[in-house]
N, C-alpha and C. Protein backbone atom coordinates (compact mmCIF):
# COMPACT_ATOMS: atom_id res chain seq x y z
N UNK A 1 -16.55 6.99 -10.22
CA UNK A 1 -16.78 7.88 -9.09
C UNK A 1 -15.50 8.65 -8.82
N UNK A 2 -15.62 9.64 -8.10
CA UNK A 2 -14.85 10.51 -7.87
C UNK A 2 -14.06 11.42 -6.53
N UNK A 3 -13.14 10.97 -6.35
CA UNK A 3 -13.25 11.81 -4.59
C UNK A 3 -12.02 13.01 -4.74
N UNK A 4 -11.73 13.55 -3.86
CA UNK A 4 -10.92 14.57 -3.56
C UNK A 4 -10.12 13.83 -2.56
N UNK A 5 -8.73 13.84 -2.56
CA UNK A 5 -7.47 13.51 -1.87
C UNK A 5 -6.55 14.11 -1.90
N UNK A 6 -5.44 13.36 -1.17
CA UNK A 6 -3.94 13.48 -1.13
C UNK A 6 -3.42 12.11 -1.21
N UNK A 7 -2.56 11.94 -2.64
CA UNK A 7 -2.54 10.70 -3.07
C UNK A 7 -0.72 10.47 -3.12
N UNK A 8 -0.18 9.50 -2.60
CA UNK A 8 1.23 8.74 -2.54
C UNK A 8 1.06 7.99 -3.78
N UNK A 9 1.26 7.88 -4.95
CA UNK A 9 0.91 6.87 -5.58
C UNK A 9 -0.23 6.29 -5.46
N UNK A 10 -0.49 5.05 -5.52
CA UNK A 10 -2.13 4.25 -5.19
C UNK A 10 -2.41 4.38 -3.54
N UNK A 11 -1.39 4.89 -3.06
CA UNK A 11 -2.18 5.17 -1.46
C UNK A 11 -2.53 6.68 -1.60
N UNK A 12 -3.73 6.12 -0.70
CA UNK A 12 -4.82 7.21 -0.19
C UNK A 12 -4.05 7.95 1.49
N UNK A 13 -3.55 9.21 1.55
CA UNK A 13 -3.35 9.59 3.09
C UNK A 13 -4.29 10.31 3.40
N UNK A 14 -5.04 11.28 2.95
CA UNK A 14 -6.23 12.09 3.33
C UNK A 14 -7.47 12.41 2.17
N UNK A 15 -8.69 11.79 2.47
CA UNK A 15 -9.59 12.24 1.72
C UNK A 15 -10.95 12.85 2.54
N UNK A 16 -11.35 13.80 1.44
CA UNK A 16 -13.06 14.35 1.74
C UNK A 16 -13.87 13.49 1.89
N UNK A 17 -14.88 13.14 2.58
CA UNK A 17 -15.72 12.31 2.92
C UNK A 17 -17.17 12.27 1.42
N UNK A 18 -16.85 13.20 1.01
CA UNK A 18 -18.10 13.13 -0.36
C UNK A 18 -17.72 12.05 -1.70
N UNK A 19 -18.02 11.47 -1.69
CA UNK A 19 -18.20 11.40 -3.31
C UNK A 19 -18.87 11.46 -4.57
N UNK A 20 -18.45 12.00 -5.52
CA UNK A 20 -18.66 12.90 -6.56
C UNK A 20 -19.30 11.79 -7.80
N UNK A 21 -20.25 11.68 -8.44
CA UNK A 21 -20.66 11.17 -9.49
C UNK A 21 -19.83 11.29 -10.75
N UNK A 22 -19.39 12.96 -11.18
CA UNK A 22 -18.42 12.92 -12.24
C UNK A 22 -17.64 14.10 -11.91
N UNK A 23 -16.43 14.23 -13.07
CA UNK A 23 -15.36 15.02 -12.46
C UNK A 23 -15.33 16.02 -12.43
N UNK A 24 -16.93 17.23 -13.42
CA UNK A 24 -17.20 18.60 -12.66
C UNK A 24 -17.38 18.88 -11.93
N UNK A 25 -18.43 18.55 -11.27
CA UNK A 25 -18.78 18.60 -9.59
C UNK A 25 -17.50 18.13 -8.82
N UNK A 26 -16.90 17.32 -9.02
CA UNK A 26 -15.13 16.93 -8.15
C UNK A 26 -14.73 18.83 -8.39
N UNK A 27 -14.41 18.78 -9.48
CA UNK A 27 -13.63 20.00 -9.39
C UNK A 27 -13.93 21.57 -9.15
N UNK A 28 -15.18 21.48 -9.55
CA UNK A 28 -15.67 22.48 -8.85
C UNK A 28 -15.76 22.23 -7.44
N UNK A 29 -16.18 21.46 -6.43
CA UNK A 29 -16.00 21.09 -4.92
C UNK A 29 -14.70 21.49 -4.56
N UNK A 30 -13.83 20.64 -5.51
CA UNK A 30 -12.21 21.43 -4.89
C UNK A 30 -11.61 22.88 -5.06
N UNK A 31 -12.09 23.33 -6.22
CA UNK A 31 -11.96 24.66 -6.11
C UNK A 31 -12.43 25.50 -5.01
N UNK A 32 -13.44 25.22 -4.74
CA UNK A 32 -14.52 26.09 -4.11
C UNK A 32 -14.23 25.99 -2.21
N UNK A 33 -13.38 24.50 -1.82
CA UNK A 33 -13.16 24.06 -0.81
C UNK A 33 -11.53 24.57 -0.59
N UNK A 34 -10.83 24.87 -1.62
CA UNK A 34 -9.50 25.17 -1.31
C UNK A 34 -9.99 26.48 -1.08
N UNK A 35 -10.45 27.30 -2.06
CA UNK A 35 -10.75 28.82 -1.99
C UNK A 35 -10.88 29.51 -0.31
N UNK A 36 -11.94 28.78 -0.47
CA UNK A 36 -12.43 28.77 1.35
C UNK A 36 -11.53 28.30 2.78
N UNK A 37 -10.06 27.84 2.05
CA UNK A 37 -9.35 27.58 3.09
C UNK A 37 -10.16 25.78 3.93
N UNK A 38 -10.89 25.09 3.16
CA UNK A 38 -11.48 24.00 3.64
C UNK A 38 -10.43 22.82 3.70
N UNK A 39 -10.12 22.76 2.50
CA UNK A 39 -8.91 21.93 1.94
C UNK A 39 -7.49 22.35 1.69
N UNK A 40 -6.39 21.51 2.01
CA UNK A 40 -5.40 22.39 1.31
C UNK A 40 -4.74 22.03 0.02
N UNK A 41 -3.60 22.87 -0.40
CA UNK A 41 -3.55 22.96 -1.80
C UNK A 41 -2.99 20.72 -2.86
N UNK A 42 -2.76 20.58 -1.49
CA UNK A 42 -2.29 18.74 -2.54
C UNK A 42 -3.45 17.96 -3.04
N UNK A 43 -4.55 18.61 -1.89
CA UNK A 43 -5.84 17.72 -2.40
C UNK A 43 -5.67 17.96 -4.11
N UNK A 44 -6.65 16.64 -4.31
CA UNK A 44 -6.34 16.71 -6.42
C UNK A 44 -7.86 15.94 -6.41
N UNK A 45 -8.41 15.88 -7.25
CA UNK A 45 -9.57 14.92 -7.72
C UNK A 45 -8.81 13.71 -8.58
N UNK A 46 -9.56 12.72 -8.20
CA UNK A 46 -9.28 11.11 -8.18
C UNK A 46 -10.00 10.11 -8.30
N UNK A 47 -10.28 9.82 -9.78
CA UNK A 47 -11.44 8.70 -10.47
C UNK A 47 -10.65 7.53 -9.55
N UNK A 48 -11.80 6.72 -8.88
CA UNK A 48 -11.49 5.41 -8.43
C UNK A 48 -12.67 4.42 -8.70
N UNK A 49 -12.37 3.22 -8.90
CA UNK A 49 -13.27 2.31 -9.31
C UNK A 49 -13.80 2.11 -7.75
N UNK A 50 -13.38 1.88 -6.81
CA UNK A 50 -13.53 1.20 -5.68
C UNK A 50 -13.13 1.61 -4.86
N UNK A 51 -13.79 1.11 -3.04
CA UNK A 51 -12.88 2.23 -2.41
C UNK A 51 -12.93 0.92 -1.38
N UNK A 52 -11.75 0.82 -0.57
CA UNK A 52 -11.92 -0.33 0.62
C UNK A 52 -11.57 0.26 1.79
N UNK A 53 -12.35 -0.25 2.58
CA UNK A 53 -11.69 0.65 3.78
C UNK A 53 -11.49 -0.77 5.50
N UNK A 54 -10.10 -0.61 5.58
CA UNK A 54 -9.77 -1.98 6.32
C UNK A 54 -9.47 -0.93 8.26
């Protein structure tokens, strides 16, 4: 799976709430979301096995 972030190493500080099945649709989403001023430019697409949220 796939999300859109801003990544420190293995920490997560800001992500999109979608996640992406595979990494065209990731990157097309980020293109299309920076373009638009949605996202800004650090977001990156980011295969993760798992996601935890504490």
């Amino acid at each position: 799976m796939f999300i859109l972030a801003v990544l420190d190493g293995p920490v997560i500080y800001a992500y999109h709430d979608k996640i992406y099945s595979n990494r065209g649709q990731a990157e097309r989403a980020l293109t299309t979301m920076q373009n638009s001023k949605k996202l800004g430019a650090r977001y990156q697409v980011c295969e993760v096995e798992r996601l935890i949220f504490k």
